[in-house]
C-alpha atoms as a PDB file:
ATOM      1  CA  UNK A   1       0.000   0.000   0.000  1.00  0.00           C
ATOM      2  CA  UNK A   2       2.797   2.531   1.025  1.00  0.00           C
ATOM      3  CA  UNK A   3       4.756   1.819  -3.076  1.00  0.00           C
ATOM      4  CA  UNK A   4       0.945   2.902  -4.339  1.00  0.00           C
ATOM      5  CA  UNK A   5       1.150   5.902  -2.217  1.00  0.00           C
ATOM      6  CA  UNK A   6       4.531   6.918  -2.480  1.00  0.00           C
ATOM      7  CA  UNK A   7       4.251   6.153  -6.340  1.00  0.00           C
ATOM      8  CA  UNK A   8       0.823   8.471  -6.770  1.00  0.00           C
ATOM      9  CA  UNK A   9       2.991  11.447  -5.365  1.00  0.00           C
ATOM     10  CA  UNK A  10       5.625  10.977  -7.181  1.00  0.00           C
ATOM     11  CA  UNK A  11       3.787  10.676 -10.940  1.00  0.00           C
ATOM     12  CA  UNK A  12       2.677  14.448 -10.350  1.00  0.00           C
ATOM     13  CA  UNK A  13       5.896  15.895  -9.424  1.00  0.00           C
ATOM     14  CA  UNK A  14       7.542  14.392 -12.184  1.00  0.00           C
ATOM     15  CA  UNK A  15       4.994  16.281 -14.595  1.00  0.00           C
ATOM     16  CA  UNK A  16       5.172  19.636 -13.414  1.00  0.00           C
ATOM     17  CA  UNK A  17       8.899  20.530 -13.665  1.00  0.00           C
ATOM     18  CA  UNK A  18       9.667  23.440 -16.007  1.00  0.00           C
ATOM     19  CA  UNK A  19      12.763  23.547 -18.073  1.00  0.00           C
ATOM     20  CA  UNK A  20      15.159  26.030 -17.863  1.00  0.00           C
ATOM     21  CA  UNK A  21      15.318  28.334 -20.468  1.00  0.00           C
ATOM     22  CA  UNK A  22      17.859  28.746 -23.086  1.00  0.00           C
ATOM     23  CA  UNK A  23      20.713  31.420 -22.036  1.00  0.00           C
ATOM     24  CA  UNK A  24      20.182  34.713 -24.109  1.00  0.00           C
ATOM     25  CA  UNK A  25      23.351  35.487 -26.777  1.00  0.00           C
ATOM     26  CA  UNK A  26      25.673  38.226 -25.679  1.00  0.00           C
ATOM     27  CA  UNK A  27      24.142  41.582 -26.750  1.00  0.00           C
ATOM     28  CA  UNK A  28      27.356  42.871 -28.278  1.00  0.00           C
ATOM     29  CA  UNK A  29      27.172  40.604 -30.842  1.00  0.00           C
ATOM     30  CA  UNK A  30      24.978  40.447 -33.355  1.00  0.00           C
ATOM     31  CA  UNK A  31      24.007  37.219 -35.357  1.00  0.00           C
ATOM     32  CA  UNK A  32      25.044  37.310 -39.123  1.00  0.00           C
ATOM     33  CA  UNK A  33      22.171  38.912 -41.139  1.00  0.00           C
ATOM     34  CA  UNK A  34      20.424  41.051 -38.103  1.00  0.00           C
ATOM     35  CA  UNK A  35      19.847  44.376 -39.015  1.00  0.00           C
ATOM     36  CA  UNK A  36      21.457  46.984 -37.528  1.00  0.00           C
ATOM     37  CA  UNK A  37      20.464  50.755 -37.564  1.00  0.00           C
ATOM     38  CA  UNK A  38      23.850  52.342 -35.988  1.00  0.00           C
ATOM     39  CA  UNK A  39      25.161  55.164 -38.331  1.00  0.00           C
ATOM     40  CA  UNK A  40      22.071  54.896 -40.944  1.00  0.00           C
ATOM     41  CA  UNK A  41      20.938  58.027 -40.438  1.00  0.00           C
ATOM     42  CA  UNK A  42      23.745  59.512 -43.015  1.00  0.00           C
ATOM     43  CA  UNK A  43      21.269  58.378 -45.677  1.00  0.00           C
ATOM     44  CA  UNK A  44      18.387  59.935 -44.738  1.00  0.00           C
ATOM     45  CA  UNK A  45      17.437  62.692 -47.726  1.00  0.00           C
ATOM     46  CA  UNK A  46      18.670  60.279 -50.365  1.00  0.00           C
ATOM     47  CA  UNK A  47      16.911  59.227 -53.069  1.00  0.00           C
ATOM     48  CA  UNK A  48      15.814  55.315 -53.604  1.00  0.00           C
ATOM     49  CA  UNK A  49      18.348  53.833 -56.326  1.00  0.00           C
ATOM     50  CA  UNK A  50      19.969  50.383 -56.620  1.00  0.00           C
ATOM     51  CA  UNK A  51      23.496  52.219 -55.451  1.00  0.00           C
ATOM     52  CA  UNK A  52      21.613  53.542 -51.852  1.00  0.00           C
ATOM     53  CA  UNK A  53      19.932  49.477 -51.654  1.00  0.00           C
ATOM     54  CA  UNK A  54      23.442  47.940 -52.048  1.00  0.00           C
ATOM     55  CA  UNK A  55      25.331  50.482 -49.609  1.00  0.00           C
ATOM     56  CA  UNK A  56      21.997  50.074 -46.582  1.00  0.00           C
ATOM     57  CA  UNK A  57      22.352  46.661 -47.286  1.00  0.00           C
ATOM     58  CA  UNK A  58      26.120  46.534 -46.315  1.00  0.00           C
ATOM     59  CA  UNK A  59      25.760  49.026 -43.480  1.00  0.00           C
ATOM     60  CA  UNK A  60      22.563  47.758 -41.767  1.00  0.00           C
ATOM     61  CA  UNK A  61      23.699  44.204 -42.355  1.00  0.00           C
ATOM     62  CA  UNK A  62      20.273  43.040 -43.111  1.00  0.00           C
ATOM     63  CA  UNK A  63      19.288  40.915 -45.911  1.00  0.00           C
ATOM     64  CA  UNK A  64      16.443  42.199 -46.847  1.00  0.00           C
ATOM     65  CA  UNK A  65      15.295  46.184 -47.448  1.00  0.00           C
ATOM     66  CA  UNK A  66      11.304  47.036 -47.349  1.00  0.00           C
ATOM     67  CA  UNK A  67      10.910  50.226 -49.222  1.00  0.00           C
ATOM     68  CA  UNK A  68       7.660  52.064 -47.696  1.00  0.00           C
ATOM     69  CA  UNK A  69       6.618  54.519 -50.643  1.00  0.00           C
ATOM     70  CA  UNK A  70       4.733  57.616 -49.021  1.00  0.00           C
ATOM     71  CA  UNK A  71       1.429  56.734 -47.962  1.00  0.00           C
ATOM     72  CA  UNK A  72       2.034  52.717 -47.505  1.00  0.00           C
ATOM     73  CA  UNK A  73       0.244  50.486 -45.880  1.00  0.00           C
ATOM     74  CA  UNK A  74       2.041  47.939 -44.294  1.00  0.00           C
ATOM     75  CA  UNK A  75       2.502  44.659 -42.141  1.00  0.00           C
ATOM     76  CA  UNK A  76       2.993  45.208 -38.123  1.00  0.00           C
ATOM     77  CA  UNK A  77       5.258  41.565 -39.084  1.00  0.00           C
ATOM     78  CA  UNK A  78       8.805  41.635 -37.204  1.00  0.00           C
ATOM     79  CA  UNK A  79      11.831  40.009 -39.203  1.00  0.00           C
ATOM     80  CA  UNK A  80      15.484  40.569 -37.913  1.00  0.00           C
ATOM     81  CA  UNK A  81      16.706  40.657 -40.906  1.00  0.00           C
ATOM     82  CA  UNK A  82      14.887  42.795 -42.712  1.00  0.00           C
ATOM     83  CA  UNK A  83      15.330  47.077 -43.129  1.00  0.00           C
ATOM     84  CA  UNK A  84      12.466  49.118 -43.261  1.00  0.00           C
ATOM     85  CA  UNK A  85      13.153  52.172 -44.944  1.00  0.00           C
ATOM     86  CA  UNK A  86      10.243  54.787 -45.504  1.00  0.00           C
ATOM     87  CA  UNK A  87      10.009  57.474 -48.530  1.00  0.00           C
ATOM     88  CA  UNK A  88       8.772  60.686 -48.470  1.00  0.00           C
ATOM     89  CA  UNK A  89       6.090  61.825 -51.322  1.00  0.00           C
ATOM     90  CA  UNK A  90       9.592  63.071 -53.360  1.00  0.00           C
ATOM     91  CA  UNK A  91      10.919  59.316 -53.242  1.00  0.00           C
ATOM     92  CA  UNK A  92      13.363  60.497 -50.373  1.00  0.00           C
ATOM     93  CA  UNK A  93      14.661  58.533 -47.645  1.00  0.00           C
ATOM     94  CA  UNK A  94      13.033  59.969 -44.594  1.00  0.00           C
ATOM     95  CA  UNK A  95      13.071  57.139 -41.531  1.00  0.00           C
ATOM     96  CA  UNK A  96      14.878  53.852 -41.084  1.00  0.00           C
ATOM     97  CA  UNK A  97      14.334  51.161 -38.429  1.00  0.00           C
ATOM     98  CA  UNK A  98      14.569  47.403 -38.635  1.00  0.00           C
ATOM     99  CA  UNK A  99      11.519  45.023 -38.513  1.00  0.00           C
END
């Protein structure tokens, strides 16, 4: 009767540990292909052209670039990798963030 007993109690305990969770990566450094927004704001007031894609590209270290034309509507969606950059009405850069 006692191994029963002593058995019941032990069943539940068993079920309700909780896992540890997973140690967060150093914040200094940042995993290949997260975007960045550190010294973009140069680039704000220049115009959208495959030369100001390639050179955001390089210095956000995303992989992807989201151009917002004036007016947009668009996704609340979060990627890491990704570089939203929004355009005035005259197709000038006016805010970057990532997301």
């Amino acid at each position: 009767m006692r191994e029963v007993l002593f058995a019941a109690l032990l069943v539940p305990a068993a079920c309700s540990a909780v896992p540890t969770p997973p140690a967060a990566p150093a914040a200094t450094a940042a995993a290949p292909g997260t975007c960045r927004t550190e010294g973009l704001d140069r680039f704000v007031g220049q115009r959208r052209s495959p030369e100001a894609q390639s050179q955001l590209l390089a210095a956000s270290g995303a992989r992807i670039i989201r151009w917002v034309e004036h007016g947009m509507m668009v996704t609340m969606d979060f990627l890491e990798d990704r570089l939203t950059v929004r355009l005035g009405p005259d197709h000038r850069i006016v805010s970057l963030g990532c997301g």
